[in-house]
N, C-alpha and C. Protein backbone atom coordinates (compact mmCIF):
# COMPACT_ATOMS: atom_id res chain seq x y z
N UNK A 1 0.83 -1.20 0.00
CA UNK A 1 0.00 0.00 0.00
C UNK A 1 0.87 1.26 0.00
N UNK A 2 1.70 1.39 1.03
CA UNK A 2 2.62 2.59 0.86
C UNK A 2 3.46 2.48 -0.73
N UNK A 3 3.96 1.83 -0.99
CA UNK A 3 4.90 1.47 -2.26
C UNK A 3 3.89 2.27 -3.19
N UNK A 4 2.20 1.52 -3.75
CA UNK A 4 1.39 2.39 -4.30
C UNK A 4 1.49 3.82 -3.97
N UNK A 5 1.48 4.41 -2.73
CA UNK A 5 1.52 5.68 -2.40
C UNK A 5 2.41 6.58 -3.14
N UNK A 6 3.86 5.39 -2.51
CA UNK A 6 5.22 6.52 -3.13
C UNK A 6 4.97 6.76 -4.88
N UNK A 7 4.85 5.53 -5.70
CA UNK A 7 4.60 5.19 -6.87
C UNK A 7 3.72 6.53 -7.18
N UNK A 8 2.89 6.59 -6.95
CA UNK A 8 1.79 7.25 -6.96
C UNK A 8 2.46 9.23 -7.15
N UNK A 9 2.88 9.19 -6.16
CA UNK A 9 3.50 10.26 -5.99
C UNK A 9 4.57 11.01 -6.44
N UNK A 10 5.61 9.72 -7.23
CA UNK A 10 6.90 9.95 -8.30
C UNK A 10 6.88 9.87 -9.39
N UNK A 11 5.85 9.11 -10.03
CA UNK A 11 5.74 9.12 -11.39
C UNK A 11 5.79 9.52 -12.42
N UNK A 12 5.19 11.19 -12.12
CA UNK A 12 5.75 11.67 -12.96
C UNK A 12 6.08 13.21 -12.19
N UNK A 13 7.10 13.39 -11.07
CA UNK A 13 7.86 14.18 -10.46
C UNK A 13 6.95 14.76 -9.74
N UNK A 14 5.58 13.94 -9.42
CA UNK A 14 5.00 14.96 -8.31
C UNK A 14 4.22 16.24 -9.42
N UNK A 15 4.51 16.30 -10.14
CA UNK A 15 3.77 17.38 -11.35
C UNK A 15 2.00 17.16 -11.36
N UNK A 16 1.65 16.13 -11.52
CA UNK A 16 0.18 15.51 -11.82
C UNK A 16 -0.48 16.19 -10.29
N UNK A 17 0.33 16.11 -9.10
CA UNK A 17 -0.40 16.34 -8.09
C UNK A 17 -0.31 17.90 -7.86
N UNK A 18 0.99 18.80 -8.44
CA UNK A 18 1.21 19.95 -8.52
C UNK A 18 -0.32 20.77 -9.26
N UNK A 19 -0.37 20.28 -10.15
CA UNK A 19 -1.32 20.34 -11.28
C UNK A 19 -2.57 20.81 -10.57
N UNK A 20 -2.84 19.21 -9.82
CA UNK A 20 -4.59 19.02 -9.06
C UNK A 20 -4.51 20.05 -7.93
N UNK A 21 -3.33 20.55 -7.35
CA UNK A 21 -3.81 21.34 -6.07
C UNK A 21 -3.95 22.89 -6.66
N UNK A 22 -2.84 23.29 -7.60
CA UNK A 22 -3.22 24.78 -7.91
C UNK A 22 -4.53 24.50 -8.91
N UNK A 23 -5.19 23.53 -9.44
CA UNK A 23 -6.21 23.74 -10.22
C UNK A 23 -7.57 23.58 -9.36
N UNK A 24 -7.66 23.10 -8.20
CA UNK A 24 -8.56 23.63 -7.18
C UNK A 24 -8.08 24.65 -6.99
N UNK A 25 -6.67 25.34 -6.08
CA UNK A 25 -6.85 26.53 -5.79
C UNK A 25 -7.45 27.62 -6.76
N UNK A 26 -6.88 27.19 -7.93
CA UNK A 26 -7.61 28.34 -8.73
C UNK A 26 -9.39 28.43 -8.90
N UNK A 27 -9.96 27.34 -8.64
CA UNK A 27 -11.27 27.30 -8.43
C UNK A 27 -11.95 27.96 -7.28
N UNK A 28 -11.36 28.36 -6.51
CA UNK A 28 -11.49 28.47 -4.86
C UNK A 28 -11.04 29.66 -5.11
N UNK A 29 -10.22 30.38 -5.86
CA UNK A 29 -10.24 31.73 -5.44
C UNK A 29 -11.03 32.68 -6.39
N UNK A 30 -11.12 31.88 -7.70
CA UNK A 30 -12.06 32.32 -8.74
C UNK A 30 -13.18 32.52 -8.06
N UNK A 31 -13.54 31.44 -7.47
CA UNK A 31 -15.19 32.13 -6.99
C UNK A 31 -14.95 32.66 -5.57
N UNK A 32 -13.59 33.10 -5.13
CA UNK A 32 -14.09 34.37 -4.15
C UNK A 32 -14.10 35.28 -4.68
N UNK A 33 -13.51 35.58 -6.15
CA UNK A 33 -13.68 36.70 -7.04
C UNK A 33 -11.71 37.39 -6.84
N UNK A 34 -11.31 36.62 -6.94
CA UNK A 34 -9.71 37.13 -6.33
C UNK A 34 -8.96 36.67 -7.50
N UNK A 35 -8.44 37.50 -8.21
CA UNK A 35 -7.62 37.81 -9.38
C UNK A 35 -6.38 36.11 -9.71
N UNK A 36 -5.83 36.16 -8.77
CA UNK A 36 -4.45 35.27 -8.53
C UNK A 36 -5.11 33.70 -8.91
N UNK A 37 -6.31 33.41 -8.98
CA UNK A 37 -6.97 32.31 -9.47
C UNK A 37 -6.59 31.99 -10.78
N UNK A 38 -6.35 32.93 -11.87
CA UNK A 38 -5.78 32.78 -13.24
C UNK A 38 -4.42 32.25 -12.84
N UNK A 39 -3.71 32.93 -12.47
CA UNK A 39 -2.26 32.93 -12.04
C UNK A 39 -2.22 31.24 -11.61
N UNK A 40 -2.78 30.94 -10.42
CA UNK A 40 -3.02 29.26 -10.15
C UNK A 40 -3.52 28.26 -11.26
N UNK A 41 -4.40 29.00 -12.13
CA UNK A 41 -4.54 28.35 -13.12
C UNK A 41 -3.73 28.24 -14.62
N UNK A 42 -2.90 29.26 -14.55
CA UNK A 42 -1.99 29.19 -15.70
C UNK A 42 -0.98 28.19 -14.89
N UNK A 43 -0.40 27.78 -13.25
CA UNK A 43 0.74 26.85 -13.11
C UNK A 43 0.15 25.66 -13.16
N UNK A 44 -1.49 25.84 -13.14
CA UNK A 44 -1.97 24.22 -13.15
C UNK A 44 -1.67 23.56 -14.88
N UNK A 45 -1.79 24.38 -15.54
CA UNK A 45 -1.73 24.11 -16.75
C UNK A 45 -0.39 23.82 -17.37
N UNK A 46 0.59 24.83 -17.22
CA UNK A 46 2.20 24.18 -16.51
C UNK A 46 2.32 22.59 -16.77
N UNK A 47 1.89 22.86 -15.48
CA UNK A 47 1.99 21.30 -14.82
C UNK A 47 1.45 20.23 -15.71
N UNK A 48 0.07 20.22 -15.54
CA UNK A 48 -0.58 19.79 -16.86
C UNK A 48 0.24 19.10 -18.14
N UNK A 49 0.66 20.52 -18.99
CA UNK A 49 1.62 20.14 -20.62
C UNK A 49 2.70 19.15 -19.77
N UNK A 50 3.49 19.39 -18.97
CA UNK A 50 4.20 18.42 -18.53
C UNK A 50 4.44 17.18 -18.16
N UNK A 51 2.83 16.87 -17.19
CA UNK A 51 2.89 15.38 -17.16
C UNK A 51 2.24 14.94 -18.43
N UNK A 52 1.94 15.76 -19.58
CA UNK A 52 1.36 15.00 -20.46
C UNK A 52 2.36 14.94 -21.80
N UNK A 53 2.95 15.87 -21.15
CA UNK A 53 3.91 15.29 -22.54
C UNK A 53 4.99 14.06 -21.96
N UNK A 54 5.08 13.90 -20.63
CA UNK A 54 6.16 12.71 -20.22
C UNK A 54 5.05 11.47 -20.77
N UNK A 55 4.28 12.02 -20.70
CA UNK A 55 3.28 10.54 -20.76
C UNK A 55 2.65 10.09 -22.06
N UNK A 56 2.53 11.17 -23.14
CA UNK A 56 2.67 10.97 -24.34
C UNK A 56 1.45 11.04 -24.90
N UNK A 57 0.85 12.48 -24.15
CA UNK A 57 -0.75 12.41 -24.08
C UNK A 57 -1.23 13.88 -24.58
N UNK A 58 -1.22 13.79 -26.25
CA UNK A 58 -0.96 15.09 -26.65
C UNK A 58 -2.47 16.00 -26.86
N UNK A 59 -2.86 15.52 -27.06
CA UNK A 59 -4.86 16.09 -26.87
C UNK A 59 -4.89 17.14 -25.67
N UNK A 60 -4.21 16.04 -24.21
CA UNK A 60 -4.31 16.62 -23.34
C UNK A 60 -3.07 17.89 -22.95
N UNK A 61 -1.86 17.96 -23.90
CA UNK A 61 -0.97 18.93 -23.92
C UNK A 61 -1.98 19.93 -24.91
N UNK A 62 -2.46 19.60 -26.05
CA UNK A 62 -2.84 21.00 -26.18
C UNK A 62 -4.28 21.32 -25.79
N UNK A 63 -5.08 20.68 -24.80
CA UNK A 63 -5.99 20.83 -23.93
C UNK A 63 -5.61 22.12 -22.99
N UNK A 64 -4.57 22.19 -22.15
CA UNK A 64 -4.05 22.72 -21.71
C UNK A 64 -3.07 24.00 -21.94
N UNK A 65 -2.63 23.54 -22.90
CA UNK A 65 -2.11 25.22 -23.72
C UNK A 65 -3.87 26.13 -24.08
N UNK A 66 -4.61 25.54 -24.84
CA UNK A 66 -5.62 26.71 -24.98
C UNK A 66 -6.08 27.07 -23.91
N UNK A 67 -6.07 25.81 -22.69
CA UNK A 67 -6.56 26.37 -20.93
C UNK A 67 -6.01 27.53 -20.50
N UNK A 68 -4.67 27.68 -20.99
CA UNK A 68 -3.45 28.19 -19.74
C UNK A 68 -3.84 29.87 -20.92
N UNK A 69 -4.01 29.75 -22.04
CA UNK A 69 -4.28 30.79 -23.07
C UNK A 69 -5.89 31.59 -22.36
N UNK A 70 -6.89 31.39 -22.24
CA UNK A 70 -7.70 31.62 -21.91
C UNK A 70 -7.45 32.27 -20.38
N UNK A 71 -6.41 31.74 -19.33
CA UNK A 71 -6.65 31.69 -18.14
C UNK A 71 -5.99 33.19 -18.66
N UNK A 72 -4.88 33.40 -18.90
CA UNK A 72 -3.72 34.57 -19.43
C UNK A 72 -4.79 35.89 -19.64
N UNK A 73 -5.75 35.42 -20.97
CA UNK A 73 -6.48 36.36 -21.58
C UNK A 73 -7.70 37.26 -20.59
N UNK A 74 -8.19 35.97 -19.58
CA UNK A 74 -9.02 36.40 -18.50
C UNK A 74 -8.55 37.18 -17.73
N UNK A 75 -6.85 37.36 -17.28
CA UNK A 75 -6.53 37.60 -16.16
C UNK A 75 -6.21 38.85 -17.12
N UNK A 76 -5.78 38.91 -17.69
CA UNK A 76 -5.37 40.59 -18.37
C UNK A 76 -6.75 41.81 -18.35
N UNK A 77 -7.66 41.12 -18.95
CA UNK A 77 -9.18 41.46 -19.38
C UNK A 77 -9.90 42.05 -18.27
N UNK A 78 -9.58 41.05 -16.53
CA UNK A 78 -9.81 41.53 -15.27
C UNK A 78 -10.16 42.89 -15.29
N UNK A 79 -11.53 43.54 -14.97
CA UNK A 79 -11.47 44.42 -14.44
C UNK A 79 -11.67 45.95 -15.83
N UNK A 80 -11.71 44.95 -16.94
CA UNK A 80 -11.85 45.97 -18.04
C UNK A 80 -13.77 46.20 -18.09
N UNK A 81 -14.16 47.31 -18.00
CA UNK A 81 -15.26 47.85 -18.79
C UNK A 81 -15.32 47.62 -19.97
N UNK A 82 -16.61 47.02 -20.45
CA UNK A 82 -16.60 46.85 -21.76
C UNK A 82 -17.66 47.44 -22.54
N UNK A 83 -17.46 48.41 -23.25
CA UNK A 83 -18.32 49.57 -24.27
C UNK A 83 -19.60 48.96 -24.21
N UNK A 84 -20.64 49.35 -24.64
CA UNK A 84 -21.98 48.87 -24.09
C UNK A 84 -22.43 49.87 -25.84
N UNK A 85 -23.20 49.60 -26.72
CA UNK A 85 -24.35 50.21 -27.84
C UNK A 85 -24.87 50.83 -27.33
């Protein structure tokens, strides 16, 4: 059981779990309405292209580039007024 654990946990450098905690945090601060949620979500995405390219899982590498693109575009956009007709 521990062996599973460690396994679990090295596989691919600890990245996969890097990934899952800033991609909740970024959920968790998104909906307190707190900016730095993009920011958590562009390292989840990071993380993300990484264990998926060790793993050879390319859908999910560029799953994640348009994620980490979007998160970028949101976080700039923050806070802009937008012209109204």
């Amino acid at each position: 059981m521990l062996d599973l654990l460690i396994n679990s946990l090295t596989t691919y450098y600890g990245l996969d779990w890097v990934s899952v905690v800033f991609g909740i945090s970024a959920t968790y601060a998104l909906g307190k309405q707190n900016r730095t949620g993009f920011v958590f979500s562009a390292i989840s995405c990071i993380s993300g292209i990484a264990v998926a390219s060790i793993s050879a899982q390319y859908g999910y590498v560029c799953y994640n580039f348009i994620l980490m693109a979007m998160a970028l575009r949101a976080y700039a956009n923050w806070g802009r007024v937008r012209a109204t007709a």
